[in-house]
Protein backbone atom coordinates (compact mmCIF):
# COMPACT_ATOMS: atom_id res chain seq x y z
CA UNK A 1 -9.87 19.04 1.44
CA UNK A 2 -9.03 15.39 2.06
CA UNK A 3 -12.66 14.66 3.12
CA UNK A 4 -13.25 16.26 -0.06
CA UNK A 5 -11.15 13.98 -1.83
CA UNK A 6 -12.35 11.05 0.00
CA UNK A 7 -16.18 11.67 -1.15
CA UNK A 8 -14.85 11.35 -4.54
CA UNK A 9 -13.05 8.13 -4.46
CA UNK A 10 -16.48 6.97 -3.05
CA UNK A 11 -18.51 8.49 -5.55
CA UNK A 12 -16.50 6.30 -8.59
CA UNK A 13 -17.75 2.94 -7.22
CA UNK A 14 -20.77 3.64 -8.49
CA UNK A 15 -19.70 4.22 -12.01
CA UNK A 16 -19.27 1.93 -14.72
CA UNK A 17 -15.34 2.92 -14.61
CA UNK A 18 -15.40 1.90 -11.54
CA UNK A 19 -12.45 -0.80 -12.03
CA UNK A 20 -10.09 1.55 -13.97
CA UNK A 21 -10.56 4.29 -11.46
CA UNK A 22 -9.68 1.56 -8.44
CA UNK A 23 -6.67 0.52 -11.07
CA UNK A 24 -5.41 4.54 -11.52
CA UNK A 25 -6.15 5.16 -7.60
CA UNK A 26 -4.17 1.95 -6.51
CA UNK A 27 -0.89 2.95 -9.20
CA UNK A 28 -1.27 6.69 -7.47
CA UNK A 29 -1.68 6.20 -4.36
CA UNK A 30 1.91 4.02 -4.58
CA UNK A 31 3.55 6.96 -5.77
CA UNK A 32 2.01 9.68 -4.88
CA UNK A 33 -2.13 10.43 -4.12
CA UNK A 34 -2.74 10.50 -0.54
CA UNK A 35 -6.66 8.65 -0.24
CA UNK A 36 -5.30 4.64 -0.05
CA UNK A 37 -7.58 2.69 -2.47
CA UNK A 38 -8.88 0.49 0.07
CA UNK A 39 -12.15 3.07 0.50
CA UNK A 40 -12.87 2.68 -3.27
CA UNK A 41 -12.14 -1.17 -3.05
CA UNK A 42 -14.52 -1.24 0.13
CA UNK A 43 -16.95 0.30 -1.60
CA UNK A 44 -16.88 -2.00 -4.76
CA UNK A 45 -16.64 -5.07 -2.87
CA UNK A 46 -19.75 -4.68 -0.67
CA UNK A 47 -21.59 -3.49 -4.01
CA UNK A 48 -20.84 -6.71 -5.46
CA UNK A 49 -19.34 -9.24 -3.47
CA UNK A 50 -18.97 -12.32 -5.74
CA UNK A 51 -16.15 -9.39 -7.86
CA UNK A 52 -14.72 -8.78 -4.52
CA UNK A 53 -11.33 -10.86 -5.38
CA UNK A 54 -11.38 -9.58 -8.75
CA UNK A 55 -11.74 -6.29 -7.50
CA UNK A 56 -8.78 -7.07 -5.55
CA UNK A 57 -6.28 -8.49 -8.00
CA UNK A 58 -6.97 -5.32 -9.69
CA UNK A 59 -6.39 -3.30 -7.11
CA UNK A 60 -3.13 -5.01 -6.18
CA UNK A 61 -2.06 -5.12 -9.69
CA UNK A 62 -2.62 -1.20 -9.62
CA UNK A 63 -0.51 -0.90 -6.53
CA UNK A 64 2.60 -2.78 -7.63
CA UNK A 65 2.60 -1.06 -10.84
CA UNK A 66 2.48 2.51 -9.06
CA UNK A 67 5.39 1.52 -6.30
CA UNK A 68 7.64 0.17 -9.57
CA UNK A 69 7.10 3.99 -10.44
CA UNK A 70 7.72 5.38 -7.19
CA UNK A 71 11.07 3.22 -7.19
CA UNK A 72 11.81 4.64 -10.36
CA UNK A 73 11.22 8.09 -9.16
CA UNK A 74 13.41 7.80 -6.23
CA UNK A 75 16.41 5.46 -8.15
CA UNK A 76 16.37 8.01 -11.64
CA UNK A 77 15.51 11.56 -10.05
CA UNK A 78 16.19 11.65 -6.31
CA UNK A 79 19.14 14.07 -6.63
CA UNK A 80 17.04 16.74 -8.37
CA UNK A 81 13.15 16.21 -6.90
CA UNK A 82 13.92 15.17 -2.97
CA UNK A 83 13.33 18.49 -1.51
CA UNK A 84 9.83 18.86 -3.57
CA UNK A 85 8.85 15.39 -1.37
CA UNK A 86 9.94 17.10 1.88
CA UNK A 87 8.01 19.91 0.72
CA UNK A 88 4.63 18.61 -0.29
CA UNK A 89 4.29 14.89 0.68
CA UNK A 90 2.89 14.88 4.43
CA UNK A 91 5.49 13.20 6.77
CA UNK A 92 8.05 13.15 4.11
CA UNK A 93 11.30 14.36 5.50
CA UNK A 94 14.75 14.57 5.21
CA UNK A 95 15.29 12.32 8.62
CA UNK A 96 12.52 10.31 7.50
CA UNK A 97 14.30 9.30 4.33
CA UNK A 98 17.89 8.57 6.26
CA UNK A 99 15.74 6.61 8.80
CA UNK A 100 14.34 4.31 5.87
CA UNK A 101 17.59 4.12 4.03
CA UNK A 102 18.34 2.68 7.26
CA UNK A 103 15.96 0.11 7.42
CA UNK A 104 16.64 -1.06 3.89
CA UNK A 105 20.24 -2.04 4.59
CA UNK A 106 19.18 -3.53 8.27
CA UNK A 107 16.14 -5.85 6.49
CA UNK A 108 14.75 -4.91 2.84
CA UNK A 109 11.76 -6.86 3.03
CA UNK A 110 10.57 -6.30 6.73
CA UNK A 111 10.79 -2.91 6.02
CA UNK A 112 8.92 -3.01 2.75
CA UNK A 113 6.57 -5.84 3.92
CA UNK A 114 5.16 -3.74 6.83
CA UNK A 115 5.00 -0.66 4.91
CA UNK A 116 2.67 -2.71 1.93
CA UNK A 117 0.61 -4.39 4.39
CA UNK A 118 -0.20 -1.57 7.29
CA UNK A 119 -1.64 1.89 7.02
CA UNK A 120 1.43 3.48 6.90
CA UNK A 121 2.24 5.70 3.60
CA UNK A 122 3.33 3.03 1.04
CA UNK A 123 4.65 6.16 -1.24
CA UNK A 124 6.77 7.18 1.24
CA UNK A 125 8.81 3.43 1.07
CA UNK A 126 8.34 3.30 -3.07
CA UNK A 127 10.50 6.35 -3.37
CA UNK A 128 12.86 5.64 -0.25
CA UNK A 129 13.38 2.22 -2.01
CA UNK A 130 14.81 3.49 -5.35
CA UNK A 131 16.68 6.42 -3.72
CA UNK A 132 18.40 4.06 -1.79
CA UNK A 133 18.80 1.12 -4.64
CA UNK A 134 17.03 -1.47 -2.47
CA UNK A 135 17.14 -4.97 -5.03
CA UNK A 136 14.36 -4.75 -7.45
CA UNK A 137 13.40 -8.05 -7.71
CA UNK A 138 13.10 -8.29 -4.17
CA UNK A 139 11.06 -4.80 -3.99
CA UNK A 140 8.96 -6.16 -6.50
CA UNK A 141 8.18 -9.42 -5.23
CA UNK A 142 7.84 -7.79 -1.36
CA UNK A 143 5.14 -5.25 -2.90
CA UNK A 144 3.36 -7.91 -4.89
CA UNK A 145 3.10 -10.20 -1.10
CA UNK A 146 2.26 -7.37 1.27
CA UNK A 147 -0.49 -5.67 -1.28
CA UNK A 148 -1.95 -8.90 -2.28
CA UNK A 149 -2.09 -9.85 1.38
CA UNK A 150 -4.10 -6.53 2.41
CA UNK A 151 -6.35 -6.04 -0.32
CA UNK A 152 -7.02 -9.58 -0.79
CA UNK A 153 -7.68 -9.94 3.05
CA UNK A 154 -10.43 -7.33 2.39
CA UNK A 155 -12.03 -8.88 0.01
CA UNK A 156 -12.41 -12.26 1.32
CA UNK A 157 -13.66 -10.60 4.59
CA UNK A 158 -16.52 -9.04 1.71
CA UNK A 159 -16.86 -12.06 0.12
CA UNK A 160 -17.39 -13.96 2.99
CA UNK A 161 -19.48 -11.83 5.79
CA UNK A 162 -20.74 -8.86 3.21
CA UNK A 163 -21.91 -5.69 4.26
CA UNK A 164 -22.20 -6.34 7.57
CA UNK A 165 -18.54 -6.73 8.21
CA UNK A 166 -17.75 -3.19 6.57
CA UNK A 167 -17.76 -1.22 10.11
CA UNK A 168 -16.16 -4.11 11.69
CA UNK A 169 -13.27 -3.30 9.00
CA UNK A 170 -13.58 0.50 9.18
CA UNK A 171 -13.07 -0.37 12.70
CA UNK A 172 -10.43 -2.66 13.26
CA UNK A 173 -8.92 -3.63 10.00
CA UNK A 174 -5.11 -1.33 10.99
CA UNK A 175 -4.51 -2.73 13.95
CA UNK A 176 -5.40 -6.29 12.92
CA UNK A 177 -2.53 -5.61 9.67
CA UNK A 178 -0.41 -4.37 12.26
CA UNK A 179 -0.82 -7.16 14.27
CA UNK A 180 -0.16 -9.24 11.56
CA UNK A 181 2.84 -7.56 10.71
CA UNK A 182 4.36 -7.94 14.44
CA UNK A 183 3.75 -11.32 14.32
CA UNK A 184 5.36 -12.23 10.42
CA UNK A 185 8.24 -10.20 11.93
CA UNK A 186 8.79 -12.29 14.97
CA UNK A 187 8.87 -15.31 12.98
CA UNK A 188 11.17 -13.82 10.41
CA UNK A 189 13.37 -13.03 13.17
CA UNK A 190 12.60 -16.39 15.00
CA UNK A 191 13.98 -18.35 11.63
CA UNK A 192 17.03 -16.49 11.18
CA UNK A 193 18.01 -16.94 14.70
CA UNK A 194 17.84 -20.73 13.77
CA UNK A 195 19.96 -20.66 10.50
């Protein structure tokens, strides 16, 4: 079913909605669809490289609107929908959640940061962010810096090496966000051991 699925995210970049289906896919997948728009923004991007930024900002713009919905979800109705998640959202579970409530009170943004800029399920974190009141400004601005940082990184890897960097990405692209992410961590950590 999800290869399924996947097909058809692939099949819209070659339609002239193309850019509102990358917008809808980017909002959903931040609440709740399980194909990440990066496939779809792939796609796009090698089709027309000199659009790959704008491709992007849309894209990103998509994404921070959708988590602002997942936080709503979680903050307004966690009392009453929670055990649909743990139900039918893959990986969503009831440890799962406590674990991330966790990691909002220890550090907010890490948590959020790594979950916006690495392969992990950013739905999971949208919903576990308003359940557990995590600041919205600072949810906001954390979504709007680790999903303009991934997509964006995409697209200037497009922009700047075209198709021929596509199965580098395919390849590598997760572990390189994830090695990233260790190392914004570190320093994180590295300045507040200073102050």
């Amino acid at each position: 079913m999800l290869k399924r699925l996947y097909e058809w995210v692939l099949n819209w970049a070659n339609s002239p909605y193309a850019s509102p289906a990358l917008f809808i896919m980017a909002f959903a997948e931040a609440s709740f669809f399980p194909i990440p728009p990066d496939v779809l923004l792939l796609a796009m991007a090698v089709g027309a490289p000199q659009k790959a930024i704008r491709f992007a900002v849309i894209c990103t713009a998509g994404s921070v609107l959708g988590a602002m919905a997942g936080y709503a979800l979680g903050w307004g109705l966690w009392g009453t929908i929670d055990h649909w998640f743990y139900h039918y959202i893959p990986g969503f579970t009831e440890t799962l959640f406590l674990q991330l409530s966790q990691s909002f009170s220890d550090n907010a943004f890490v948590a959020l940061f790594t979950a916006g800029f690495t392969p992990i399920p950013f739905k999971v974190f949208t919903i576990a962010a308003g359940a557990a009141a995590v600041p919205f400004i600072l949810f906001v601005l954390t979504a709007i810096l680790s999903r303009g940082l991934r997509y964006g990184l995409l697209a200037l890897l497009i922009r700047q090496f075209g198709d021929g960097i596509k199965e580098w990405i395919d390849r590598y692209f997760n572990m390189l966000t994830i090695l990233l992410t260790i190392i914004i961590i570190i320093g994180i950590a590295l300045l507040q051991t200073q102050h």
